[in-house]
PDB file of N, CA and C in Angstrom:
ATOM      1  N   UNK A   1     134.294  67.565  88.464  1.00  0.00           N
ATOM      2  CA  UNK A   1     134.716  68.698  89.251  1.00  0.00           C
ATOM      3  C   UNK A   1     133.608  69.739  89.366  1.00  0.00           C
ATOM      4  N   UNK A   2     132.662  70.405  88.312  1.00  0.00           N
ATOM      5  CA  UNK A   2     131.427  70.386  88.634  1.00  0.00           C
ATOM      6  C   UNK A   2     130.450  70.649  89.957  1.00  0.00           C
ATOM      7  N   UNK A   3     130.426  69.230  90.238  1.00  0.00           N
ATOM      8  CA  UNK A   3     129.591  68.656  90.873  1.00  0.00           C
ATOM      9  C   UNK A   3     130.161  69.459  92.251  1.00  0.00           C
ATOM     10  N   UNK A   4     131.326  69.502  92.245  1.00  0.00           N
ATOM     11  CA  UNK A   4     132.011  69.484  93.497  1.00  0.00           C
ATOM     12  C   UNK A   4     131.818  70.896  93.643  1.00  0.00           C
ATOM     13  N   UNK A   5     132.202  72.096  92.879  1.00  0.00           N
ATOM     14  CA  UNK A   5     131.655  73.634  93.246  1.00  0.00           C
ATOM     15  C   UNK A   5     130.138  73.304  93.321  1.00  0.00           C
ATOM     16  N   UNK A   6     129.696  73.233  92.557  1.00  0.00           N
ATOM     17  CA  UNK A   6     128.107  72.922  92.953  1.00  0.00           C
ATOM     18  C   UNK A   6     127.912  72.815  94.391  1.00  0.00           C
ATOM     19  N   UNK A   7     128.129  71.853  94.965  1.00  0.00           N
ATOM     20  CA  UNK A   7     127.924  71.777  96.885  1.00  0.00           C
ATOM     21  C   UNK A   7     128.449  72.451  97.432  1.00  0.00           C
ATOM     22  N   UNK A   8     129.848  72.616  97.035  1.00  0.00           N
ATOM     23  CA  UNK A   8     130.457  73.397  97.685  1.00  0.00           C
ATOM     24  C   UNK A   8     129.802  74.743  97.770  1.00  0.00           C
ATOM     25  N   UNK A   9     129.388  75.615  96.690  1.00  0.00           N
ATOM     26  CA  UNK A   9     128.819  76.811  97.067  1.00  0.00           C
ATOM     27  C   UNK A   9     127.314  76.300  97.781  1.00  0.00           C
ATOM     28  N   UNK A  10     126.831  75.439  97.072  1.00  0.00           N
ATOM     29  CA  UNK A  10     125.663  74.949  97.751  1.00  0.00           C
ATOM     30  C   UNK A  10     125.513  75.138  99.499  1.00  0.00           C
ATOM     31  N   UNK A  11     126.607  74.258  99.853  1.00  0.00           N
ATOM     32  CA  UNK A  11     126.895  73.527 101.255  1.00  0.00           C
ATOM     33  C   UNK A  11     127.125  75.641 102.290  1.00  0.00           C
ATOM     34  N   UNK A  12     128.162  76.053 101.380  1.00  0.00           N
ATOM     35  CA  UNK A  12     128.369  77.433 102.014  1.00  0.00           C
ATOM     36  C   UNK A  12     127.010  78.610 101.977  1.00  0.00           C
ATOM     37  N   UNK A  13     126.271  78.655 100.629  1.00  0.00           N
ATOM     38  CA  UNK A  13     125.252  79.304 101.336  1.00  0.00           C
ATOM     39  C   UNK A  13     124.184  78.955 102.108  1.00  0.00           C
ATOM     40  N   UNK A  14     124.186  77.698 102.705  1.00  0.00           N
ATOM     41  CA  UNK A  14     123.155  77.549 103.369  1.00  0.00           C
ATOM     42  C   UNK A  14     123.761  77.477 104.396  1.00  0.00           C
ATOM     43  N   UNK A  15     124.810  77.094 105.164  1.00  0.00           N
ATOM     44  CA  UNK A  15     125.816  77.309 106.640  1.00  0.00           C
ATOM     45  C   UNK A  15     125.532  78.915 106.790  1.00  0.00           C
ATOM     46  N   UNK A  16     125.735  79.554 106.075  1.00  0.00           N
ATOM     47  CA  UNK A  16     126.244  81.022 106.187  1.00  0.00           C
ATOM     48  C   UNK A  16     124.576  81.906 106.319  1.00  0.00           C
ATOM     49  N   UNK A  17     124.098  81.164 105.563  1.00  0.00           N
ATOM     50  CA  UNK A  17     122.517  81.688 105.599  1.00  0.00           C
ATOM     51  C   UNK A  17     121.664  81.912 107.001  1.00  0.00           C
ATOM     52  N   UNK A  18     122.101  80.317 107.866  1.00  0.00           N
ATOM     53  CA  UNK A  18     121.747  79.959 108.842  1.00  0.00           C
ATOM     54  C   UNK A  18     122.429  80.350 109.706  1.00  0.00           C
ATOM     55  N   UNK A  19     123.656  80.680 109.939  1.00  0.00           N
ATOM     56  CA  UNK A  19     124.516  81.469 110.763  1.00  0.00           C
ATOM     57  C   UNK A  19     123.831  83.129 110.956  1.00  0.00           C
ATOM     58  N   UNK A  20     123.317  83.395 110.133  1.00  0.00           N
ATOM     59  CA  UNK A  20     123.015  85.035 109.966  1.00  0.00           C
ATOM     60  C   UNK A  20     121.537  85.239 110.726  1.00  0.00           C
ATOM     61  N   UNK A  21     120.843  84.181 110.336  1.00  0.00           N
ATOM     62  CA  UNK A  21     119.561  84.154 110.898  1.00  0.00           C
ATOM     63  C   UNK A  21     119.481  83.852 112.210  1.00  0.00           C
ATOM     64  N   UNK A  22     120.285  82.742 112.550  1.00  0.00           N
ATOM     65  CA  UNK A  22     120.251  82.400 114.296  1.00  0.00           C
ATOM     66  C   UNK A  22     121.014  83.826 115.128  1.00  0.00           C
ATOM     67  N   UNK A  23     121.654  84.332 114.510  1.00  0.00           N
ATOM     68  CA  UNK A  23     123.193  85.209 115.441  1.00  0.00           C
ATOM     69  C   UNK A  23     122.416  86.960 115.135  1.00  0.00           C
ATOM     70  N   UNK A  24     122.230  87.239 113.668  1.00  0.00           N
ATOM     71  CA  UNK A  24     121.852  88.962 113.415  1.00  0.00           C
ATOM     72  C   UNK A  24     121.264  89.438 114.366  1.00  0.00           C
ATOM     73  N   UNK A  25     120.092  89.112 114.655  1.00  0.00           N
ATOM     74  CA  UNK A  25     118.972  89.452 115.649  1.00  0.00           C
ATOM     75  C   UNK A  25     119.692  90.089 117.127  1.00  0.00           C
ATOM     76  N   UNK A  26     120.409  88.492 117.442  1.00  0.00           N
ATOM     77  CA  UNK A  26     121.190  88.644 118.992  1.00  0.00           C
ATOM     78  C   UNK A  26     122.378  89.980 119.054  1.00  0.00           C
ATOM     79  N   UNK A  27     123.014  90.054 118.137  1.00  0.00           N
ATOM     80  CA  UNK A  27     124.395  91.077 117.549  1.00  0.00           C
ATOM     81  C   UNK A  27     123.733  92.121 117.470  1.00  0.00           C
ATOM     82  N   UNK A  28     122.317  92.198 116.924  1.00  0.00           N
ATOM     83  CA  UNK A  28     121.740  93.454 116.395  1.00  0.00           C
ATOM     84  C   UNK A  28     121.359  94.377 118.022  1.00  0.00           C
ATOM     85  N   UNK A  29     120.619  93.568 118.365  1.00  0.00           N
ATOM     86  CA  UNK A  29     120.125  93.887 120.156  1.00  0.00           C
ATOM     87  C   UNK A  29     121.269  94.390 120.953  1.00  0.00           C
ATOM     88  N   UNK A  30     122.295  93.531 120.986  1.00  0.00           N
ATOM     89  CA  UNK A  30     123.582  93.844 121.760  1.00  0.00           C
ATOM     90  C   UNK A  30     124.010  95.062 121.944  1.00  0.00           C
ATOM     91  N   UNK A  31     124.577  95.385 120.486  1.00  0.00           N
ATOM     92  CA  UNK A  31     125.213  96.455 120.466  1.00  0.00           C
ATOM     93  C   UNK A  31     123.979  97.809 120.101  1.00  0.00           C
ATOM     94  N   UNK A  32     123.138  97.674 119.906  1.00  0.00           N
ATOM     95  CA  UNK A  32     122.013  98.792 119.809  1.00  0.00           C
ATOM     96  C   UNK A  32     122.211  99.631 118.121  1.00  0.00           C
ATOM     97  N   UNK A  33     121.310 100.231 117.626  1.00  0.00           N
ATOM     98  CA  UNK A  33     121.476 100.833 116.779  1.00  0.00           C
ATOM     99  C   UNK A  33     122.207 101.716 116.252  1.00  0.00           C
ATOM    100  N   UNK A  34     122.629 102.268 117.219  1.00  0.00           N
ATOM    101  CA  UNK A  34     123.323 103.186 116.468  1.00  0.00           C
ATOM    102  C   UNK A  34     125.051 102.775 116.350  1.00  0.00           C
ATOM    103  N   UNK A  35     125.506 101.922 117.329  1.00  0.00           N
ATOM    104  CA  UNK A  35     126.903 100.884 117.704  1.00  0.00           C
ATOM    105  C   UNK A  35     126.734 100.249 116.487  1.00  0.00           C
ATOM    106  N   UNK A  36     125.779  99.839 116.038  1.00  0.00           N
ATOM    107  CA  UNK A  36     125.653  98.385 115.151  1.00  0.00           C
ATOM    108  C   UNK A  36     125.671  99.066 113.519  1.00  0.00           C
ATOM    109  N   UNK A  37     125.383 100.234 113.254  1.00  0.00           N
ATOM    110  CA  UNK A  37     125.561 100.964 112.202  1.00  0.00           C
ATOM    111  C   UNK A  37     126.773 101.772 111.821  1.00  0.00           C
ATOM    112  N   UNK A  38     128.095 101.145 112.629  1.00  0.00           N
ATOM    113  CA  UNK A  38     129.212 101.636 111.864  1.00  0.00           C
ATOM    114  C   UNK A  38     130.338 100.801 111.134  1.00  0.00           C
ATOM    115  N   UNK A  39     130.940 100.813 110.759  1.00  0.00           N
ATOM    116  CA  UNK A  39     131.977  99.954 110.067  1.00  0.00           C
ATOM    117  C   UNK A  39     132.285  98.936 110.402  1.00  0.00           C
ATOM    118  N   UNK A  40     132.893  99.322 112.108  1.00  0.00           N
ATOM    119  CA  UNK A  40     133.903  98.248 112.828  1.00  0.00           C
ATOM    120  C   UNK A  40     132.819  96.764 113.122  1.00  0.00           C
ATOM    121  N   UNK A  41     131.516  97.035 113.655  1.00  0.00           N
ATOM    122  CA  UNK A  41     130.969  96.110 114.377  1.00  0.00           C
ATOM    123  C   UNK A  41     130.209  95.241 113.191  1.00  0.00           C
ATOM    124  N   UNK A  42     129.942  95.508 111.832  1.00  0.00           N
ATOM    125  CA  UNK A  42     129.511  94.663 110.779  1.00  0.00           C
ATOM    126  C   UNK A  42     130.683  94.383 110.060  1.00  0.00           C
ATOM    127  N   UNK A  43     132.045  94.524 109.830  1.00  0.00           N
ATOM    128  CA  UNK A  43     132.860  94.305 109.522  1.00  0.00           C
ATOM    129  C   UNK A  43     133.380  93.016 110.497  1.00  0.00           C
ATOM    130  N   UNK A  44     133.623  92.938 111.249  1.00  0.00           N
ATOM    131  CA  UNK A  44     133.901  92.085 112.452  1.00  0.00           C
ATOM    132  C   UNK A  44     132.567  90.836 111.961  1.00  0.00           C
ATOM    133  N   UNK A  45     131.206  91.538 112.258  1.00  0.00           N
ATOM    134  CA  UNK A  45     130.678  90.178 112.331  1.00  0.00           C
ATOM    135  C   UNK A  45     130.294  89.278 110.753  1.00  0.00           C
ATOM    136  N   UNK A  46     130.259  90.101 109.818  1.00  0.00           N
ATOM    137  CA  UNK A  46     130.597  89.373 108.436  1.00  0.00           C
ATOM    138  C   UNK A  46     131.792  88.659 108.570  1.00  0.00           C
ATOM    139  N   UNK A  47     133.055  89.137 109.025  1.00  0.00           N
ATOM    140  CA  UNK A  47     134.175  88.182 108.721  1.00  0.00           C
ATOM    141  C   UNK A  47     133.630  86.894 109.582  1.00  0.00           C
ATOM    142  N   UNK A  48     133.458  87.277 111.155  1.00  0.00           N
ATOM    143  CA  UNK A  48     132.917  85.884 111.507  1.00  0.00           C
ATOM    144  C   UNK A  48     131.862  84.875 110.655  1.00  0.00           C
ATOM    145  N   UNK A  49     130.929  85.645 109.823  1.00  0.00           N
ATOM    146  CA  UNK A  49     129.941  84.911 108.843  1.00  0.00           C
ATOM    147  C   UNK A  49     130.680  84.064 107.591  1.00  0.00           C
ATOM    148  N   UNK A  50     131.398  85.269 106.859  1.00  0.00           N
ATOM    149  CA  UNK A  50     132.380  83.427 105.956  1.00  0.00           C
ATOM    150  C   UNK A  50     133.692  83.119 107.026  1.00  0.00           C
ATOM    151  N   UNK A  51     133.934  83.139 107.892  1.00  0.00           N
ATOM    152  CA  UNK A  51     134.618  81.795 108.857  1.00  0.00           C
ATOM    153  C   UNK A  51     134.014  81.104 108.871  1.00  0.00           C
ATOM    154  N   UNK A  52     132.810  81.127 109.402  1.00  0.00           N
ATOM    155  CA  UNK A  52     131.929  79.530 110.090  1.00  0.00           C
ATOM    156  C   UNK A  52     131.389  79.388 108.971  1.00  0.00           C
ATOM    157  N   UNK A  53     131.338  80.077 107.412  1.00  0.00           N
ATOM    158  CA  UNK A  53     130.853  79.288 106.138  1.00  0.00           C
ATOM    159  C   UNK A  53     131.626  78.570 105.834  1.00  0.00           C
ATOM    160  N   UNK A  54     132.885  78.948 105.615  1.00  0.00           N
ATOM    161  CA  UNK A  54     134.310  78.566 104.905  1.00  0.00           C
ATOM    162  C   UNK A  54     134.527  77.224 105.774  1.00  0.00           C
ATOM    163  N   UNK A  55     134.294  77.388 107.501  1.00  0.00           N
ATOM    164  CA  UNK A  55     134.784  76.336 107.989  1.00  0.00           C
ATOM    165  C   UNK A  55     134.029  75.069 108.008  1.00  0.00           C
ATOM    166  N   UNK A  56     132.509  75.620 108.156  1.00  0.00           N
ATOM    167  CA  UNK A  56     131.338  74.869 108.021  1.00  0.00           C
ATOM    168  C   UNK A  56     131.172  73.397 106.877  1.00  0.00           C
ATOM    169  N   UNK A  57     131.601  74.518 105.480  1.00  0.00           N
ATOM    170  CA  UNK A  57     131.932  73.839 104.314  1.00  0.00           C
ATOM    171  C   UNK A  57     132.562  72.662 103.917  1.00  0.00           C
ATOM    172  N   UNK A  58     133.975  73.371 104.665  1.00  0.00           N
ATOM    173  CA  UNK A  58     135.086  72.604 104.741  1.00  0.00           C
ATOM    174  C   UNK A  58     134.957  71.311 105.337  1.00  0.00           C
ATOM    175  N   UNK A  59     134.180  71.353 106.684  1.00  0.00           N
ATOM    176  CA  UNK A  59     134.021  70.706 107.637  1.00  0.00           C
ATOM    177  C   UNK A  59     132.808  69.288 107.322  1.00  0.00           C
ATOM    178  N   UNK A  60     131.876  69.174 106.363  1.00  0.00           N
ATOM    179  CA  UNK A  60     130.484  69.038 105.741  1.00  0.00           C
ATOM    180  C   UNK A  60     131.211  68.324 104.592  1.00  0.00           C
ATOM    181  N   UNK A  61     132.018  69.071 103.471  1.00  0.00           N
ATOM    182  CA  UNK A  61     132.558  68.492 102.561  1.00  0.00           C
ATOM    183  C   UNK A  61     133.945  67.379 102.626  1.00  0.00           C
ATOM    184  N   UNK A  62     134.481  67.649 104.058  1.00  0.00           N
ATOM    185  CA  UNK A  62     135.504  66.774 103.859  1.00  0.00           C
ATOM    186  C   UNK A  62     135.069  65.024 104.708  1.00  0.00           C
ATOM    187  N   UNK A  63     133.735  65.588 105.520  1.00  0.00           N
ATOM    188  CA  UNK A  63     132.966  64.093 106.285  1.00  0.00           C
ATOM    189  C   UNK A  63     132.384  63.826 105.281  1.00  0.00           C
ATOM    190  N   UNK A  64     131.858  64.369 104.209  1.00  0.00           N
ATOM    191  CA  UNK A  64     131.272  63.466 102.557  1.00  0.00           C
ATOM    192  C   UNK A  64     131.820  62.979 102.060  1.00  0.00           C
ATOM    193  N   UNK A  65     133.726  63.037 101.918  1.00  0.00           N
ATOM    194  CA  UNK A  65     134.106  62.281 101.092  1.00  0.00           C
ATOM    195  C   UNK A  65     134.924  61.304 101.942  1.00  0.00           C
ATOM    196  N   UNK A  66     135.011  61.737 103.409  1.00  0.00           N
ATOM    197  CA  UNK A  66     135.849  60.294 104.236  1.00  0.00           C
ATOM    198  C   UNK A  66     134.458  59.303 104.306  1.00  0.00           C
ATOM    199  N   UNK A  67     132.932  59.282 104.436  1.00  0.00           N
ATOM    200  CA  UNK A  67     132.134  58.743 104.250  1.00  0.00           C
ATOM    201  C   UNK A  67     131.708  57.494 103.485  1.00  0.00           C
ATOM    202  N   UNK A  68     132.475  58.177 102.079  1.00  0.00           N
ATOM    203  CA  UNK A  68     132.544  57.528 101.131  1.00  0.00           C
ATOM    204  C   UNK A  68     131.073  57.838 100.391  1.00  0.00           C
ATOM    205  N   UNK A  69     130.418  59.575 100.530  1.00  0.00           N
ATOM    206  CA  UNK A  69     129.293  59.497 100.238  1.00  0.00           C
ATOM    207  C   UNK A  69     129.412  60.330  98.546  1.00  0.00           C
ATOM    208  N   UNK A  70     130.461  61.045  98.155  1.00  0.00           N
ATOM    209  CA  UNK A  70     130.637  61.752  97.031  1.00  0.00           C
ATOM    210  C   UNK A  70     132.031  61.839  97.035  1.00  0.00           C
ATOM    211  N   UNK A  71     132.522  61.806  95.560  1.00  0.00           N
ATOM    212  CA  UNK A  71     133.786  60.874  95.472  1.00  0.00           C
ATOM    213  C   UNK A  71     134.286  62.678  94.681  1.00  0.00           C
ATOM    214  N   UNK A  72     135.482  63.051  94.588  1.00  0.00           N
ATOM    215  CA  UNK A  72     135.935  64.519  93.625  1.00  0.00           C
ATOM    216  C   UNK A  72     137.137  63.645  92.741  1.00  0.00           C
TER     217      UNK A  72
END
């Protein structure tokens, strides 16, 4: 069981890592500096950041074990 948080956080910070790096930049430009420095609009886009980790994960870890590539 182990093994299995192991990837699992593994598998989520690197989805979530890569989500932030492709998307911040574009989100950041959008809404401009001073829009992008209040509550609502980084609140909003963090929750979108663990969705597509959480789902990413989910999504990564459950084709590994229909695979037959890592067994829990």
């Amino acid at each position: 069981m182990n093994s299995f948080y192991f990837l699992a956080c593994l598998f989520f910070t690197v989805i979530s890592a890569a989500f932030y790096f492709a998307t911040h930049p574009h989100f950041k430009n959008i809404y401009g500096k001073k829009e992008w420095n209040t509550w609502t609009r980084r609140v909003f886009y963090w929750q979108g950041t663990l969705a597509v980790g959480s789902l990413g994960t989910f999504a990564v870890l459950y084709f590994l074990r229909t695979a037959a590539v890592v067994s829990f």
